[in-house]
C-alpha atoms as a PDB file:
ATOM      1  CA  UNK A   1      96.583 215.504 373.284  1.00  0.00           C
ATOM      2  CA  UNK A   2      94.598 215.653 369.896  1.00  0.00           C
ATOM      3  CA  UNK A   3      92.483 218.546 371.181  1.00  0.00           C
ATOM      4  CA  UNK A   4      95.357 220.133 372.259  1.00  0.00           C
ATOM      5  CA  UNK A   5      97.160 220.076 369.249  1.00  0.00           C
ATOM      6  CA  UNK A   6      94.429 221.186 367.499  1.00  0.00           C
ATOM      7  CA  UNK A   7      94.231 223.999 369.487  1.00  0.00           C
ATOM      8  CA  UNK A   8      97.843 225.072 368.726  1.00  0.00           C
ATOM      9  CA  UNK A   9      97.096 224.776 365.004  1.00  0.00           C
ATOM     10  CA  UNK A  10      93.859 227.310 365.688  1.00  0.00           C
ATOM     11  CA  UNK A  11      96.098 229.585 367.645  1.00  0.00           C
ATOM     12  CA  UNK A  12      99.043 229.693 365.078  1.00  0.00           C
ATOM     13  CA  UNK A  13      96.637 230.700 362.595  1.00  0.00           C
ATOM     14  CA  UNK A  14      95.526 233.244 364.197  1.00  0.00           C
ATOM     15  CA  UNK A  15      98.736 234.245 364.654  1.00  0.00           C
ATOM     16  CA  UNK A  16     100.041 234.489 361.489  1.00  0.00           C
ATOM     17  CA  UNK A  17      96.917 236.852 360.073  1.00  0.00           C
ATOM     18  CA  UNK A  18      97.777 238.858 362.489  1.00  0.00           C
ATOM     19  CA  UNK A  19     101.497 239.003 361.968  1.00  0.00           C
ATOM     20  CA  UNK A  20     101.004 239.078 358.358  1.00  0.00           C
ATOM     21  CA  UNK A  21      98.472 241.438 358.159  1.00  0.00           C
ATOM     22  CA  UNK A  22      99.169 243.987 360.778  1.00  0.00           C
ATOM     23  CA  UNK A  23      95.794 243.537 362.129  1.00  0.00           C
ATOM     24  CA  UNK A  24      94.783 247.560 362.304  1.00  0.00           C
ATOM     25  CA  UNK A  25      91.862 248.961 361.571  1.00  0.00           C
ATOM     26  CA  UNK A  26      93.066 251.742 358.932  1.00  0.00           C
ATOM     27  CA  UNK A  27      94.260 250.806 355.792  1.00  0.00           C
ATOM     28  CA  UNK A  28      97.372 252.035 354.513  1.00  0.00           C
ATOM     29  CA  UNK A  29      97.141 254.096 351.226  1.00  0.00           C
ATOM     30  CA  UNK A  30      96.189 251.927 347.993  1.00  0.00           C
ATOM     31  CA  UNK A  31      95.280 248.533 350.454  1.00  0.00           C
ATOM     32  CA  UNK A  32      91.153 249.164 350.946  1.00  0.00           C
ATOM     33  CA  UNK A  33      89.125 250.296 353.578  1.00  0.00           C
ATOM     34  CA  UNK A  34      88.826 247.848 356.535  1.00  0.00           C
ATOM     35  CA  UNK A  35      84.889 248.651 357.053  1.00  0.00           C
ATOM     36  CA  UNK A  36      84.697 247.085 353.167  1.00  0.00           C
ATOM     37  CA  UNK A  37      86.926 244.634 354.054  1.00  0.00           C
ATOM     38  CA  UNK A  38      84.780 243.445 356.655  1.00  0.00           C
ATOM     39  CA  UNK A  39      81.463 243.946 354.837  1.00  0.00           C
ATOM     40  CA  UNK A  40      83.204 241.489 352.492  1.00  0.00           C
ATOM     41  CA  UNK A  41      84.296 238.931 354.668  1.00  0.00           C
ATOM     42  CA  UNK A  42      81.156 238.848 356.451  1.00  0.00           C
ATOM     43  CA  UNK A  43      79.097 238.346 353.348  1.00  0.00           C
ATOM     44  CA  UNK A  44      81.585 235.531 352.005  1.00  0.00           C
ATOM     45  CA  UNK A  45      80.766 234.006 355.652  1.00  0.00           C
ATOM     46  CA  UNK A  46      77.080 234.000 354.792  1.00  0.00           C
ATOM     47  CA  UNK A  47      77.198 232.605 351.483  1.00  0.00           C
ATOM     48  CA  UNK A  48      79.275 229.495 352.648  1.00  0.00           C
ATOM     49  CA  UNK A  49      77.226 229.367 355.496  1.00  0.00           C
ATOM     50  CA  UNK A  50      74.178 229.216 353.057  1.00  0.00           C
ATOM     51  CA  UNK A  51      76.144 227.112 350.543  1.00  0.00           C
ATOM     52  CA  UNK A  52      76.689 224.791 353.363  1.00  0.00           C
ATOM     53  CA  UNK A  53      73.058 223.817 354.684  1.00  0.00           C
ATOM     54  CA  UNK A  54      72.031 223.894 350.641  1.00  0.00           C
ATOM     55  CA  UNK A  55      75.331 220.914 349.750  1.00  0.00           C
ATOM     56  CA  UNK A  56      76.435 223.456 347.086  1.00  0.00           C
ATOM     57  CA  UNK A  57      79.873 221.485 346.869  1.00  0.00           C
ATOM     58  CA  UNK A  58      81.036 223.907 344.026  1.00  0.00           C
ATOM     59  CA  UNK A  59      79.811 227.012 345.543  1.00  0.00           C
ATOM     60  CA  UNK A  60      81.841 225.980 348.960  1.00  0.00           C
ATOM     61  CA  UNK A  61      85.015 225.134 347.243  1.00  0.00           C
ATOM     62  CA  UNK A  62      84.492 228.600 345.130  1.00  0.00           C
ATOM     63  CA  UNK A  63      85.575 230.229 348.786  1.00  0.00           C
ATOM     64  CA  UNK A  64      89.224 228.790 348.616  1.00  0.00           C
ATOM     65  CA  UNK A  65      91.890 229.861 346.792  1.00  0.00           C
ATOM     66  CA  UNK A  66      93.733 227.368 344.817  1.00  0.00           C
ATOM     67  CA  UNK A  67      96.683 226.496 347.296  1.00  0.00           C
ATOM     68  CA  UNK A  68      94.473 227.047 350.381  1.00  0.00           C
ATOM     69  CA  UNK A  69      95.048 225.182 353.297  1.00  0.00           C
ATOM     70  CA  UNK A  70      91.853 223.422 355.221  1.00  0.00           C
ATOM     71  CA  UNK A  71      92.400 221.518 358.867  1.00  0.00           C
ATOM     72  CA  UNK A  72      89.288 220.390 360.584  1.00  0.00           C
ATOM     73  CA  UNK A  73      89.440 217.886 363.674  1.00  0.00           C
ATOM     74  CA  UNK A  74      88.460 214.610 362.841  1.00  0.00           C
ATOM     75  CA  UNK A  75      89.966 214.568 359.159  1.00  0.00           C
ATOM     76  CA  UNK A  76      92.907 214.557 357.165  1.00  0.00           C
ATOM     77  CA  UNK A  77      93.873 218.054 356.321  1.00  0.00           C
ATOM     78  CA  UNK A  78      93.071 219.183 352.998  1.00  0.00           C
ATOM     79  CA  UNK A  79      96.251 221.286 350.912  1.00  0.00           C
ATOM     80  CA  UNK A  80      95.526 222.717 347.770  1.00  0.00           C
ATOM     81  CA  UNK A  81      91.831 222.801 345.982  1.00  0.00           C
ATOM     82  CA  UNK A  82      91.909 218.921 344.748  1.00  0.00           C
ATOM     83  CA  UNK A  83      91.996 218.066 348.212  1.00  0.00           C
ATOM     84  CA  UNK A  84      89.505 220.683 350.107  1.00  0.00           C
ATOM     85  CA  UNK A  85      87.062 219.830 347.414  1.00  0.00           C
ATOM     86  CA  UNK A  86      87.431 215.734 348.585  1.00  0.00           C
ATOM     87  CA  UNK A  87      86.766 216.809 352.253  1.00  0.00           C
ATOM     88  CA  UNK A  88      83.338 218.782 351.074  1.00  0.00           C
ATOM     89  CA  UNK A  89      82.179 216.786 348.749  1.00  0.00           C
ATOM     90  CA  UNK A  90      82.721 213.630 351.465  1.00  0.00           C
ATOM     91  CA  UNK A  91      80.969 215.744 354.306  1.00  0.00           C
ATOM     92  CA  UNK A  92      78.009 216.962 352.109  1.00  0.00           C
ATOM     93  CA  UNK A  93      77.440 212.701 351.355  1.00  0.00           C
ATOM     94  CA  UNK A  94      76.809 212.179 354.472  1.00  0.00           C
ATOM     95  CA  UNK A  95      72.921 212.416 354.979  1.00  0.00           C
ATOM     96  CA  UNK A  96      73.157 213.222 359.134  1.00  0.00           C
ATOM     97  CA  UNK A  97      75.905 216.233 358.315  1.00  0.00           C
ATOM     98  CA  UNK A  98      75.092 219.919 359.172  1.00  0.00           C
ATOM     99  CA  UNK A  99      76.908 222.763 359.664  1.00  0.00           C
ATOM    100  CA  UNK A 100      76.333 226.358 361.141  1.00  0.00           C
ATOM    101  CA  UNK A 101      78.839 228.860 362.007  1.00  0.00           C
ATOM    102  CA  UNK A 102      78.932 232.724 362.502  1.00  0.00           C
ATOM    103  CA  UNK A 103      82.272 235.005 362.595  1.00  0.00           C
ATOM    104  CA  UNK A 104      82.222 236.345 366.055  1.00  0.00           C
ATOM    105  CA  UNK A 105      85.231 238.638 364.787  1.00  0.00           C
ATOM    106  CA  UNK A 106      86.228 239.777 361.224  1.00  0.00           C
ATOM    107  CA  UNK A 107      89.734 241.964 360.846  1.00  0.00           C
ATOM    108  CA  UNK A 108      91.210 243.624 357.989  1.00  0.00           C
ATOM    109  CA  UNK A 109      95.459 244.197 357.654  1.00  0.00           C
ATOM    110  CA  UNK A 110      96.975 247.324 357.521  1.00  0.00           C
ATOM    111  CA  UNK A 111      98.057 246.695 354.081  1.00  0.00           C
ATOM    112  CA  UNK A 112      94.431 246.121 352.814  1.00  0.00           C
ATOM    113  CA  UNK A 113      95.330 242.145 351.497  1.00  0.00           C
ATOM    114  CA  UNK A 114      94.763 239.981 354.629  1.00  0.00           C
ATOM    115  CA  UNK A 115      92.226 239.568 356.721  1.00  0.00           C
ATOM    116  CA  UNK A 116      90.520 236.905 359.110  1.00  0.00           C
ATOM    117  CA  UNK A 117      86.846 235.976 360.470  1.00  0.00           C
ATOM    118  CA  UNK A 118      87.281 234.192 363.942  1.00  0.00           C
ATOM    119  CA  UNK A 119      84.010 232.389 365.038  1.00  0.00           C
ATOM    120  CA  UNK A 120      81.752 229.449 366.438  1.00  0.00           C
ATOM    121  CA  UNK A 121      80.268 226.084 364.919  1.00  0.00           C
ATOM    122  CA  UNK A 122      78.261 223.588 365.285  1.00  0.00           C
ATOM    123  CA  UNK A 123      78.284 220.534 363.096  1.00  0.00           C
ATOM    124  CA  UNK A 124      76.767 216.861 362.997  1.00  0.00           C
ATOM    125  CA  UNK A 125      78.065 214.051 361.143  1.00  0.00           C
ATOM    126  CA  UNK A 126      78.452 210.398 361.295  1.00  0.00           C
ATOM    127  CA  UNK A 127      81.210 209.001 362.887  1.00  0.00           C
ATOM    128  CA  UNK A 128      82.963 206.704 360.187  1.00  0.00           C
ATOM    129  CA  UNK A 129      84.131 204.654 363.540  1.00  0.00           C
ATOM    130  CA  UNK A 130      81.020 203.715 364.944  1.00  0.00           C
ATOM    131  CA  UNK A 131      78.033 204.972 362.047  1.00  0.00           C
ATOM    132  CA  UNK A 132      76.771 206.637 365.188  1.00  0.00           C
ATOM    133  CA  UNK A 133      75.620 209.813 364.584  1.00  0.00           C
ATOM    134  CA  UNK A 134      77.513 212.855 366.594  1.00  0.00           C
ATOM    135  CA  UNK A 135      77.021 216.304 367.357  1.00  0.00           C
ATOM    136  CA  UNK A 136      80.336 218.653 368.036  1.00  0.00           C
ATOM    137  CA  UNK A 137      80.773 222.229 368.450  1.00  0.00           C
ATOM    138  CA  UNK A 138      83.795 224.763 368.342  1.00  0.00           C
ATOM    139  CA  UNK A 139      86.125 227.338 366.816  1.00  0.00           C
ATOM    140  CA  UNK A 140      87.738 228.046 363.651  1.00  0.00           C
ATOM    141  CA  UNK A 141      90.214 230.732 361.831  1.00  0.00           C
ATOM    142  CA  UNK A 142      89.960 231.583 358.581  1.00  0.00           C
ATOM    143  CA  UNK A 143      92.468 233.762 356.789  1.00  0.00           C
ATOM    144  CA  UNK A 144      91.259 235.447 353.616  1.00  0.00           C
ATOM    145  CA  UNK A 145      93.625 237.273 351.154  1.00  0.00           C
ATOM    146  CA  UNK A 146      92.879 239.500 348.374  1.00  0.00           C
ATOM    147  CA  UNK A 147      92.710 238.308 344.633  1.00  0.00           C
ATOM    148  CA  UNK A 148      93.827 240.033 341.585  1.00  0.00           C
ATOM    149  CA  UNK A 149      90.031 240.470 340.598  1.00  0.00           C
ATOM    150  CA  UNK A 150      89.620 242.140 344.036  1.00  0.00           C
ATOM    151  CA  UNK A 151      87.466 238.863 345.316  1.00  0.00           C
ATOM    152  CA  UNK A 152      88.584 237.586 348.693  1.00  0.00           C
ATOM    153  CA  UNK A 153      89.471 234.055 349.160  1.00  0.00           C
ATOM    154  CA  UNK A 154      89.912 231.527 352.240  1.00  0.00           C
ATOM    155  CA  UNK A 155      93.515 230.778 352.165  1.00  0.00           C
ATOM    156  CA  UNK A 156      93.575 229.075 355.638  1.00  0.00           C
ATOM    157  CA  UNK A 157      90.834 227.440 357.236  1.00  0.00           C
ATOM    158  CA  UNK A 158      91.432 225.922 360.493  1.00  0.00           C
ATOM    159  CA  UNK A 159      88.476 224.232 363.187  1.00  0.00           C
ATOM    160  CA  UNK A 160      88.788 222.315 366.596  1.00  0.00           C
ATOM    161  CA  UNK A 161      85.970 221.288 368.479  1.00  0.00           C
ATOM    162  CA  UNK A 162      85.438 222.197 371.901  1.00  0.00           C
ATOM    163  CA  UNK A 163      87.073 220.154 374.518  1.00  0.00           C
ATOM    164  CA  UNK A 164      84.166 217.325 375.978  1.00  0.00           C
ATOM    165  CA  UNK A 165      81.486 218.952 373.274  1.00  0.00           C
ATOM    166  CA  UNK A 166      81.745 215.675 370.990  1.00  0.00           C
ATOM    167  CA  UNK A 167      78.113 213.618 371.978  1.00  0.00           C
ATOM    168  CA  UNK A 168      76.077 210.905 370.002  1.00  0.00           C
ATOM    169  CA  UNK A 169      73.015 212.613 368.899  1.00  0.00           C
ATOM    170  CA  UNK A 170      69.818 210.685 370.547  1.00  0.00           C
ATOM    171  CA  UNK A 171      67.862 208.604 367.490  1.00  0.00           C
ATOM    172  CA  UNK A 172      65.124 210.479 366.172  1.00  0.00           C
ATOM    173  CA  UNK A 173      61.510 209.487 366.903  1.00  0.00           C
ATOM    174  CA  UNK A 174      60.131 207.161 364.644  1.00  0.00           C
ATOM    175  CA  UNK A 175      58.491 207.492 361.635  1.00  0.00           C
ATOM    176  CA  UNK A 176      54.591 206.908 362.217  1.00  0.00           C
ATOM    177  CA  UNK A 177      52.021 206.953 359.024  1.00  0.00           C
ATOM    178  CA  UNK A 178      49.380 208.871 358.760  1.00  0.00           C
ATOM    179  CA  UNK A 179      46.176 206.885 359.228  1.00  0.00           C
ATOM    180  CA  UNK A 180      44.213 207.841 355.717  1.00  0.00           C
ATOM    181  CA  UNK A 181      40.405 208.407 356.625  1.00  0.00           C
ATOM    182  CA  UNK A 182      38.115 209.201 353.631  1.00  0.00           C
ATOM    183  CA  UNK A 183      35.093 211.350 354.319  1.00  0.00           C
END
């Protein structure tokens, strides 16, 4: 049922940029051109991605707009800046947590002021449950919109893990010392 409802959250999202947006691939006069666009998106994508694996909490919540909207599986969803920046900065604390995704599909609007990267992740974490550390992969939405300075923001951000990819991640091998041998 959770991963179901999940999935309708993913879908309406997905939805509504391309309701909103029109979802073409010209521009109408004055909005931008959608090759830009997409150049744009796609290097935002990077940069968080980057942001991500080096805990740059500030950098990540730089992404958002103000009243942006976050909903990941597994925690409460975030409304407003305040409270994306409390998810982030509790993900990056924990020491198992990493995160990799890639857009598998960026789309500009018609009207040159919406657009949305649709892709894949993979993430590990500890569960707060159990302290077992877990391994998950999936899909997310994200909805960017056009800022007054011409930046491009996340205004919805929405990720569901797969159905049955949720698995403890096997303990690590231990930690030997090196024998120290003088010559």
């Amino acid at each position: 049922m959770k991963h179901t409802r999940n999935s309708f959250a993913l879908f309406g999202a997905a939805a509504l940029a391309m309701a909103a947006g029109g979802c073409g691939k010209t521009a109408s006069a004055g909005g931008g051109d959608p090759a830009s666009i997409t150049n744009a998106i796609t290097a935002d994508a990077k940069a968080m991605n980057d942001q991500t694996k080096s805990n740059d909490l500030e950098g990540l919540v730089g992404h958002y707009a103000d009243d942006a909207y976050f909903a990941a599986e597994g925690n409460k969803p975030a409304d407003g800046s305040t409270e994306i920046r409390q998810l982030w900065s509790g993900a990056l604390s924990d020491k198992a947590f990493k995160l990799s995704f890639a857009s598998d599909k960026v789309d500009a609007g018609q009207g040159g002021d919406l657009a949305y990267s649709r892709g894949h992740f993979t993430r590990q974490y500890t569960d707060p449950k159990s302290g077992k550390v877990m391994a998950d992969s999936g899909s997310y939405v994200a909805v960017y919109k056009k800022q007054a300075d011409g930046s491009w923001k996340v205004v919805e951000d929405f990720a569901v893990a797969d159905p049955n990819s949720v698995k403890a991640v096997p303990p690590g091998k231990a930690v030997t010392s090196a024998k120290m041998v003088s010559f």
